[in-house]
C-alpha atoms as a PDB file:
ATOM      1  CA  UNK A   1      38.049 -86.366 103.990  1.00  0.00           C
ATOM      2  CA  UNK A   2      37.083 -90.143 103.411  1.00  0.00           C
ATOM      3  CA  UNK A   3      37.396 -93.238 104.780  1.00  0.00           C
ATOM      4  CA  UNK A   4      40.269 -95.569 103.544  1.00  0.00           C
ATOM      5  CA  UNK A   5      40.075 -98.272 100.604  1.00  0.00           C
ATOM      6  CA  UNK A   6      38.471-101.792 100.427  1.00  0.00           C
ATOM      7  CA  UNK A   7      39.991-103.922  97.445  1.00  0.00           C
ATOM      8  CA  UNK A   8      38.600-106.621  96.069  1.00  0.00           C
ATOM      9  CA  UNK A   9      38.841-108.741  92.573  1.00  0.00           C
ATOM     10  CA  UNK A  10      35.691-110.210  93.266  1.00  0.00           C
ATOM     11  CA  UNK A  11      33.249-109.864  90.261  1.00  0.00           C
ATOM     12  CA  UNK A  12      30.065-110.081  92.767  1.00  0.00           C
ATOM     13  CA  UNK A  13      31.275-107.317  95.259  1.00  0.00           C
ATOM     14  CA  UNK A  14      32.157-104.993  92.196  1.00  0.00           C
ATOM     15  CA  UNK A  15      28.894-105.362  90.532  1.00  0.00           C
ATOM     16  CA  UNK A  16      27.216-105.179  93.373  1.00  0.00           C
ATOM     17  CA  UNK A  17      28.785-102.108  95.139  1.00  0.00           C
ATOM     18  CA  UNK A  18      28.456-100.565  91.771  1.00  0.00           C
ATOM     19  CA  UNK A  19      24.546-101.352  91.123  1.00  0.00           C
ATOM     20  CA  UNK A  20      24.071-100.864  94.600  1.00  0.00           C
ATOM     21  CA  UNK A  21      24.847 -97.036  93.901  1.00  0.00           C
ATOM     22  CA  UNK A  22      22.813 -97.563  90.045  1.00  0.00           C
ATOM     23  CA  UNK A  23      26.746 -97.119  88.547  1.00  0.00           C
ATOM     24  CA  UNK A  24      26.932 -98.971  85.381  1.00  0.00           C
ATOM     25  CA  UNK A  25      30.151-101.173  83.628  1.00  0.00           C
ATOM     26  CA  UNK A  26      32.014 -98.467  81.233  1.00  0.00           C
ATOM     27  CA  UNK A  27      34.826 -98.071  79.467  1.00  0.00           C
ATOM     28  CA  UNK A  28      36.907 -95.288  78.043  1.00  0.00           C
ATOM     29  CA  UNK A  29      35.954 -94.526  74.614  1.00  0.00           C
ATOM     30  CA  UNK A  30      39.371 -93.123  73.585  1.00  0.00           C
ATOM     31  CA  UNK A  31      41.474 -96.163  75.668  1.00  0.00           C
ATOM     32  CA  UNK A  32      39.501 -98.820  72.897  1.00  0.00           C
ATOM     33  CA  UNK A  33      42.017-100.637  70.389  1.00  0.00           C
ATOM     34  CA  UNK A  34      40.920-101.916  67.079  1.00  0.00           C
ATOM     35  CA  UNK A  35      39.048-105.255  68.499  1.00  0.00           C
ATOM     36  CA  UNK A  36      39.068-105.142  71.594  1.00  0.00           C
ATOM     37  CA  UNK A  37      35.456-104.713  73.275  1.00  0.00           C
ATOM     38  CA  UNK A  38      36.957-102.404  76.183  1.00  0.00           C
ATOM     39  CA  UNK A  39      39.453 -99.682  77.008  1.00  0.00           C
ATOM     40  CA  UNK A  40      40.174 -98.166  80.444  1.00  0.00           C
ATOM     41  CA  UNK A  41      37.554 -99.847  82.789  1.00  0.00           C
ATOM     42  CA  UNK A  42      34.751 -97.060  84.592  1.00  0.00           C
ATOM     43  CA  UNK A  43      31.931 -96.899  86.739  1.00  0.00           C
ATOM     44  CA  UNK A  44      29.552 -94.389  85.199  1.00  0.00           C
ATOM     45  CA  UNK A  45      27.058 -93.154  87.807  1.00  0.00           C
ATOM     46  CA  UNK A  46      23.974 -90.629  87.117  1.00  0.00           C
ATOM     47  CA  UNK A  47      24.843 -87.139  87.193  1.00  0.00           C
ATOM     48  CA  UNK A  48      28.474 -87.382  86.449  1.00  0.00           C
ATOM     49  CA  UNK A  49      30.316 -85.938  83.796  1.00  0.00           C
ATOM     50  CA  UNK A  50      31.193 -88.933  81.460  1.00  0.00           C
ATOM     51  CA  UNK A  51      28.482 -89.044  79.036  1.00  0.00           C
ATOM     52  CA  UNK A  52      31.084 -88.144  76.364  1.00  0.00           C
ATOM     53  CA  UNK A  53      34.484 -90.019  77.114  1.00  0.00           C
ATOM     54  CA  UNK A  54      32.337 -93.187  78.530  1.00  0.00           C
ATOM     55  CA  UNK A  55      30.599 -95.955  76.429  1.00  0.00           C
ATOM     56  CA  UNK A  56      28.684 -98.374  78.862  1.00  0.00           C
ATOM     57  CA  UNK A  57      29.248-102.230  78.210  1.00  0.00           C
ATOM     58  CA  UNK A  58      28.182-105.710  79.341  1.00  0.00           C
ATOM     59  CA  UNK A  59      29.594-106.951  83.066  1.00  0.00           C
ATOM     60  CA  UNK A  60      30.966-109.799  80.859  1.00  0.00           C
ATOM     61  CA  UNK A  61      33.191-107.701  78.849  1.00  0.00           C
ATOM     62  CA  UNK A  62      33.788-105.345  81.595  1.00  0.00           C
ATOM     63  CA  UNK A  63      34.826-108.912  84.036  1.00  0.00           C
ATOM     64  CA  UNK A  64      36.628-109.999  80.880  1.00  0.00           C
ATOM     65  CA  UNK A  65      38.854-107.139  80.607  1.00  0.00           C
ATOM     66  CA  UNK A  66      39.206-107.009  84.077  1.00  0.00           C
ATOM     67  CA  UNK A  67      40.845-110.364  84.834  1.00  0.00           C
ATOM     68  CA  UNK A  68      42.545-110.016  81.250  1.00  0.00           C
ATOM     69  CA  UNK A  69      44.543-106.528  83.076  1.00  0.00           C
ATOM     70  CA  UNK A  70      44.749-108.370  86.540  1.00  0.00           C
ATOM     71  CA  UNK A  71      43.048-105.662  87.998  1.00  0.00           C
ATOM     72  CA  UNK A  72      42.245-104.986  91.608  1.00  0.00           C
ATOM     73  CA  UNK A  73      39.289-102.699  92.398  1.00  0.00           C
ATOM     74  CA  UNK A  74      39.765-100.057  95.252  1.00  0.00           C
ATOM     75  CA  UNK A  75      36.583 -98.787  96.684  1.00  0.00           C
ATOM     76  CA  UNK A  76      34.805 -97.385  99.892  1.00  0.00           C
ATOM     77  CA  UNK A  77      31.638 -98.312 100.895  1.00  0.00           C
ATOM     78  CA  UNK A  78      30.805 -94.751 103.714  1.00  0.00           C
ATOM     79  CA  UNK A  79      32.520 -91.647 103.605  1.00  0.00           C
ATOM     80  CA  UNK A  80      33.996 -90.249 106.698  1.00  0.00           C
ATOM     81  CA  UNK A  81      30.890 -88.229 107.543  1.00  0.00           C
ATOM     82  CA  UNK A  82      29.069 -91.792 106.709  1.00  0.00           C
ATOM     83  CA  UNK A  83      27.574 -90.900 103.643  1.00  0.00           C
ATOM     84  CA  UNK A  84      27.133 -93.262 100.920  1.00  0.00           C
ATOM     85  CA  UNK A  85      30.544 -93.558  99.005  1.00  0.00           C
ATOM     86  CA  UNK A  86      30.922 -93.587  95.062  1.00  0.00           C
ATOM     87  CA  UNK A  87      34.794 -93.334  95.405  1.00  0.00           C
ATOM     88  CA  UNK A  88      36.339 -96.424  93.249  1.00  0.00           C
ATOM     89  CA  UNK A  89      39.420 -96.832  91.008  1.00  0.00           C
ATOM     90  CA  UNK A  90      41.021 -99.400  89.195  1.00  0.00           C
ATOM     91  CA  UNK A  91      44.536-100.597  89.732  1.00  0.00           C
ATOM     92  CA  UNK A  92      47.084-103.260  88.917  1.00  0.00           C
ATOM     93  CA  UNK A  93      47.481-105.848  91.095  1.00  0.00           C
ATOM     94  CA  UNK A  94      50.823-106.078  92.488  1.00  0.00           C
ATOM     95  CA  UNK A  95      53.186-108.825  91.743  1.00  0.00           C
ATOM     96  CA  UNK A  96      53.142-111.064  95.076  1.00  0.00           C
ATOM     97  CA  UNK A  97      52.009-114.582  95.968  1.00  0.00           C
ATOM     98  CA  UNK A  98      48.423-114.205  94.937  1.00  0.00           C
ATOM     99  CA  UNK A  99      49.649-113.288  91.051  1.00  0.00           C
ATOM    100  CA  UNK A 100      52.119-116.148  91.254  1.00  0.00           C
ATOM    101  CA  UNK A 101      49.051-118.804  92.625  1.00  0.00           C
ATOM    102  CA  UNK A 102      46.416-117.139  89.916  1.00  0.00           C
ATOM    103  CA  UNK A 103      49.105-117.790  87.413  1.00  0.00           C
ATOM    104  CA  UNK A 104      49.906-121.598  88.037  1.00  0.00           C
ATOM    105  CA  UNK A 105      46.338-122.122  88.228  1.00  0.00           C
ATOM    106  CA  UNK A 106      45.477-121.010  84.764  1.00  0.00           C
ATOM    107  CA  UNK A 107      48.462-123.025  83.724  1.00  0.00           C
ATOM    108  CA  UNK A 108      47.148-126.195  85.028  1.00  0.00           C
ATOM    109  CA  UNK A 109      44.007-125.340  84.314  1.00  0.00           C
ATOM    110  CA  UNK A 110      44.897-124.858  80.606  1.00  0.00           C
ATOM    111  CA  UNK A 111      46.564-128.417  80.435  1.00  0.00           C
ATOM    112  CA  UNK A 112      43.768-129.855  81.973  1.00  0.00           C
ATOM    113  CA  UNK A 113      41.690-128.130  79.315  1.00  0.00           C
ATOM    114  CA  UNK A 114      44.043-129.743  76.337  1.00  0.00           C
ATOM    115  CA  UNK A 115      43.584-132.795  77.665  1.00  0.00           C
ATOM    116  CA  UNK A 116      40.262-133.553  77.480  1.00  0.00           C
ATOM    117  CA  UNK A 117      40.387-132.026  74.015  1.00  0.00           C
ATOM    118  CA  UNK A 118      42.318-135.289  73.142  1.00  0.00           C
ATOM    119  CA  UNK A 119      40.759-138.558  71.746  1.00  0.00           C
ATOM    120  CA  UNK A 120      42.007-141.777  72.838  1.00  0.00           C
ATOM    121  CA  UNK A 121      44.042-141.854  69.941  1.00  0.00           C
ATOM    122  CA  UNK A 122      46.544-140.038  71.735  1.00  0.00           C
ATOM    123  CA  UNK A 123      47.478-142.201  73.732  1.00  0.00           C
ATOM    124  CA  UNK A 124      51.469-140.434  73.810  1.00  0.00           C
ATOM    125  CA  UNK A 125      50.001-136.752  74.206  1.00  0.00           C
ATOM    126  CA  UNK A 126      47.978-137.950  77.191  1.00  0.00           C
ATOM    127  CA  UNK A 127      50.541-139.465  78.756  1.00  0.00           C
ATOM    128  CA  UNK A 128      53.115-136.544  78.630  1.00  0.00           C
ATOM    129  CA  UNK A 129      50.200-134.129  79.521  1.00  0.00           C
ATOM    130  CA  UNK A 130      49.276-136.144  82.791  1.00  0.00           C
ATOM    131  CA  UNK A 131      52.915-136.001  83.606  1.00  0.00           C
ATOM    132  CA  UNK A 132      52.945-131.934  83.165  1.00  0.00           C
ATOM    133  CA  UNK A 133      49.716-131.974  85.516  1.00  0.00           C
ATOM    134  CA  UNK A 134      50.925-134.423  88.124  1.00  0.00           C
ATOM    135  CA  UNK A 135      54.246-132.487  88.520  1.00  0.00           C
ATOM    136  CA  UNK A 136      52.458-128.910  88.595  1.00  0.00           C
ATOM    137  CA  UNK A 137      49.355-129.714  90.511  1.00  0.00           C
ATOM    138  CA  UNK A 138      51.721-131.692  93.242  1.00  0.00           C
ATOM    139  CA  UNK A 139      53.772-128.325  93.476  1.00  0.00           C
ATOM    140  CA  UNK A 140      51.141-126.469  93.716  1.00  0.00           C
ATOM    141  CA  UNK A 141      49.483-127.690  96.288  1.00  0.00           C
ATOM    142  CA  UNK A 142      52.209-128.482  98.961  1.00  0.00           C
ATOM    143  CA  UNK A 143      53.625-124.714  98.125  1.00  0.00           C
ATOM    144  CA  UNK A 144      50.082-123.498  99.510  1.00  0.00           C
ATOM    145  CA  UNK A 145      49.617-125.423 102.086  1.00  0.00           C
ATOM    146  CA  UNK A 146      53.363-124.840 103.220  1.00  0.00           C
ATOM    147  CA  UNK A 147      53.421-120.948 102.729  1.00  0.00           C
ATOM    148  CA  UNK A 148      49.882-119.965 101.997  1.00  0.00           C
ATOM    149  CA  UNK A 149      47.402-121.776 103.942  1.00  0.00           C
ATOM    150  CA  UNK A 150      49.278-121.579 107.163  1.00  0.00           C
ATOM    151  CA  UNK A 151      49.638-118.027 107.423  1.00  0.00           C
ATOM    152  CA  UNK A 152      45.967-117.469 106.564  1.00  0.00           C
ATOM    153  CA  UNK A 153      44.872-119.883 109.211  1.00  0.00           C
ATOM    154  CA  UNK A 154      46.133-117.470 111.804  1.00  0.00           C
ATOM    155  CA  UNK A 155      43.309-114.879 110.355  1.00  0.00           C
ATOM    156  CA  UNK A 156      39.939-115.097 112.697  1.00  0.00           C
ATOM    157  CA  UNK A 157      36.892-116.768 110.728  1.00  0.00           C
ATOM    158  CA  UNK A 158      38.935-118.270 107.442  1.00  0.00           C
ATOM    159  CA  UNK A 159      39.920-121.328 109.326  1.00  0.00           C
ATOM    160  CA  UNK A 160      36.756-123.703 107.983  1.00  0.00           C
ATOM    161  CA  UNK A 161      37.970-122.270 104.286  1.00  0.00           C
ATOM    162  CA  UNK A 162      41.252-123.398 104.498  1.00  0.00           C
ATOM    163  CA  UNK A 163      40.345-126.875 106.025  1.00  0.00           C
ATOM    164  CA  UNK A 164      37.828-127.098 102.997  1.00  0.00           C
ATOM    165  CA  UNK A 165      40.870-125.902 100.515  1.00  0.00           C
ATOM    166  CA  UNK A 166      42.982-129.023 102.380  1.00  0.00           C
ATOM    167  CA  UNK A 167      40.112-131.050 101.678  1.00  0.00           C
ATOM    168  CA  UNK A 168      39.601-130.329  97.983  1.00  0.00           C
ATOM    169  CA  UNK A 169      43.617-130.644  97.713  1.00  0.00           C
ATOM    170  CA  UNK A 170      43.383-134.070  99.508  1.00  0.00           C
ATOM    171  CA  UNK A 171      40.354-135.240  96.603  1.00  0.00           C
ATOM    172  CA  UNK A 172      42.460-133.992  93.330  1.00  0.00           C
ATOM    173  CA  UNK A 173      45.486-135.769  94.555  1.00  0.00           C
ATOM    174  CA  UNK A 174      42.886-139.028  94.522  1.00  0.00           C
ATOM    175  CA  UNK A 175      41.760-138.097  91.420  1.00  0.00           C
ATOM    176  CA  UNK A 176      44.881-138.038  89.835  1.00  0.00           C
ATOM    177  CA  UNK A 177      46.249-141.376  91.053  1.00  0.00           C
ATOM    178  CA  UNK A 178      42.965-142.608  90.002  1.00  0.00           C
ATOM    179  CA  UNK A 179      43.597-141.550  86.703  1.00  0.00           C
ATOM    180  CA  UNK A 180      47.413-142.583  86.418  1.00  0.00           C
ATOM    181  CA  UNK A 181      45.807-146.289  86.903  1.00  0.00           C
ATOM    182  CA  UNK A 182      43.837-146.675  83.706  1.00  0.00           C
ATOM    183  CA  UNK A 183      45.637-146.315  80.551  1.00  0.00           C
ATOM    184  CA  UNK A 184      45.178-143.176  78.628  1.00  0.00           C
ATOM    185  CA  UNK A 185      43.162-144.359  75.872  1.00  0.00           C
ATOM    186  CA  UNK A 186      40.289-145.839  76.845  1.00  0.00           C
ATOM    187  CA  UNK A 187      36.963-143.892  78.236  1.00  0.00           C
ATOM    188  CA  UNK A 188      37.913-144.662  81.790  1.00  0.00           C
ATOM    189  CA  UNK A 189      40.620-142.181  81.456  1.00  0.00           C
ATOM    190  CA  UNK A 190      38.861-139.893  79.702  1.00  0.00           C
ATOM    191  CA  UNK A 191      35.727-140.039  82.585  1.00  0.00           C
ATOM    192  CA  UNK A 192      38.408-139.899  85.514  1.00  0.00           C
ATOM    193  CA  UNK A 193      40.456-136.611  83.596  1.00  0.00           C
ATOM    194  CA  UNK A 194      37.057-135.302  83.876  1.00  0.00           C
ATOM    195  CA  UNK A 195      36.653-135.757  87.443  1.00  0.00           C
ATOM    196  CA  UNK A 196      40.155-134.329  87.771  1.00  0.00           C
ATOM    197  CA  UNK A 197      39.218-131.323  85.972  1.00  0.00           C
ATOM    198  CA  UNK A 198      36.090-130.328  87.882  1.00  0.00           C
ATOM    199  CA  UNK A 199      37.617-131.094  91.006  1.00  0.00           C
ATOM    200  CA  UNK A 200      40.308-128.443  90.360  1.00  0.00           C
ATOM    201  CA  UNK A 201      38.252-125.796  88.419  1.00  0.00           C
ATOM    202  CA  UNK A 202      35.792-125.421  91.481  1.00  0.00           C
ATOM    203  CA  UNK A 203      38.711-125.208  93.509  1.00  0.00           C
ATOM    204  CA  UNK A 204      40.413-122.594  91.679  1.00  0.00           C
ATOM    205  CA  UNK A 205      36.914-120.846  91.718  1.00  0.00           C
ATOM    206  CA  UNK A 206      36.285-120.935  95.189  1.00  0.00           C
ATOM    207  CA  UNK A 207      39.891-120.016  96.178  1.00  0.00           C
ATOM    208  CA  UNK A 208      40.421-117.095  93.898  1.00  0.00           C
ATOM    209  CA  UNK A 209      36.660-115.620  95.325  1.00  0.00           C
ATOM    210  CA  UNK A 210      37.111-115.819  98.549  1.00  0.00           C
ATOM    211  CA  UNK A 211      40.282-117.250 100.474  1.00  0.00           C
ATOM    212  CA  UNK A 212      42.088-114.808  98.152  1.00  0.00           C
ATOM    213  CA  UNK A 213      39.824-111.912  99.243  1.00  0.00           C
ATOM    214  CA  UNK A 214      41.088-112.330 102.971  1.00  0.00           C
ATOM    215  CA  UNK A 215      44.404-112.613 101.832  1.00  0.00           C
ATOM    216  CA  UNK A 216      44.100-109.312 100.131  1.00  0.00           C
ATOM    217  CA  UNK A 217      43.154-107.445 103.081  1.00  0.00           C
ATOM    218  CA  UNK A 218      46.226-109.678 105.542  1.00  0.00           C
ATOM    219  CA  UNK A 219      49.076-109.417 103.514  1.00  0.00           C
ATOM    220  CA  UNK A 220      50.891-105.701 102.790  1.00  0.00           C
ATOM    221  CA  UNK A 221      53.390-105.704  99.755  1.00  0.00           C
ATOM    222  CA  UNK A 222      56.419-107.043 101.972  1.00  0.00           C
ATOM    223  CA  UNK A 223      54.575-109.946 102.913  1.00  0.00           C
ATOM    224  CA  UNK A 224      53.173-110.957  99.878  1.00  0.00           C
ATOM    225  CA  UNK A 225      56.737-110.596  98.098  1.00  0.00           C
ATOM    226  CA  UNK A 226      58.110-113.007 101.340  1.00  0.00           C
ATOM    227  CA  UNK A 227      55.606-115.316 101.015  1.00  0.00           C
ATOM    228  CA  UNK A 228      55.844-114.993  96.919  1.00  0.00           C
ATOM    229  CA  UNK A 229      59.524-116.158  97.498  1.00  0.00           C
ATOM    230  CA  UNK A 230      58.992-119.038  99.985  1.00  0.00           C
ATOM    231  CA  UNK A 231      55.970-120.261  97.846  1.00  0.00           C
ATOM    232  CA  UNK A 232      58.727-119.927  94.379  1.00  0.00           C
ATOM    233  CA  UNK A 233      61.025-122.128  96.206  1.00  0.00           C
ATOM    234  CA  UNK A 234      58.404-124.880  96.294  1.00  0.00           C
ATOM    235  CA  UNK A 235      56.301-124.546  93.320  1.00  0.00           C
ATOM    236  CA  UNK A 236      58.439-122.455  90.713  1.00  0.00           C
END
């Protein structure tokens, strides 16, 4: 009988649990459509059975499939006897808060990616771009630190994270007043969108590795839905 689960949907603790026990990134030869570089996602380790179904790929096409599924990773690191585990398997992550807080963040990262692909010729596209951003990013960030953040800060060692989250939150919302003061199409707004931009990708970044790891192991499904809802009511 073994121990329970870990989860995780960090790419670092997969690939390293999984070299750790000299698995390698596979995927189900059968489960591959015409294009895509990988099926059903496996660990292949020596000695096991898979040397016909499996065809071992790159950790960037397995990662890339993996966040393309929204995949969590269920593992154990010690069997009950305390052995060295190779038990792992690949789910979906449930709907819940995290999904809705990965989602908004690839939407405003995605505008924030159109917008520096405009020249100061578009001076009207910038303009109604910013105002998508503003209104996301603003609802966005009081919905986690409303819902989210507090109920994480009552977790044991994650308090300097989300102070450092509040931080980051309290430098984009600089950044983006910054940038509504220069009009949109000169190279001061194109330097300050970029400012904007980094600001929130390593925020994303850093959130989604680890603040979302400890929420993973906090909330059950009930709580995550709850919290889902509350945060919805905020940020929609």
């Amino acid at each position: 009988m073994s121990r329970s689960s870990d989860k995780t949907r960090s790419h670092d603790i997969i690939r390293q649990w999984a070299e750790k026990r000299d698995g390698s990134p596979a995927t189900v030869k059968a489960s591959k459509k015409n294009g895509d570089s990988a099926g059903i996602l496996r660990i292949d380790f020596p000695g096991y059975s898979g040397e016909e179904s499996l065809q071992h790929i790159e950790w960037d096409e397995f990662f890339e499939k993996f966040d393309e599924e929204k995949l969590l990773f269920l593992y154990q690191e010690k069997t009950k006897e305390g052995n060295t585990s190779r038990f792992c398997k690949f789910v979906r992550r449930p709907d819940g808060i995290l999904t809705t807080i990965e989602s908004q963040h690839d939407e405003v990262k995605a505008l924030l990616e159109k917008a520096a692909e405009t020249t100061d010729r578009a001076r009207k596209t910038r303009q109604q771009l910013l105002e998508k951003i503003k209104t996301k990013l603003e609802e966005h960030m009081e919905a986690e630190e409303n819902t989210f953040y507090p109920r994480l800060m009552e977790e044991a060692g994650i308090e300097g994270q989300i102070l450092e989250a509040e931080e980051e939150h309290f430098h984009a919302r600089t950044a983006l007043e910054r940038l509504e003061e220069v009009e949109p199409d000169t190279t001061d707004w194109q330097a300050r969108l970029k400012v904007l931009k980094e600001l929130i990708e390593h925020h994303v970044e850093e959130e989604e590795d680890s603040i979302f790891e400890v929420a993973l192991d906090t909330f059950d499904e009930d709580e995550s839905h709850e919290l889902n809802e509350a945060f919805r009511r905020i940020a929609s």
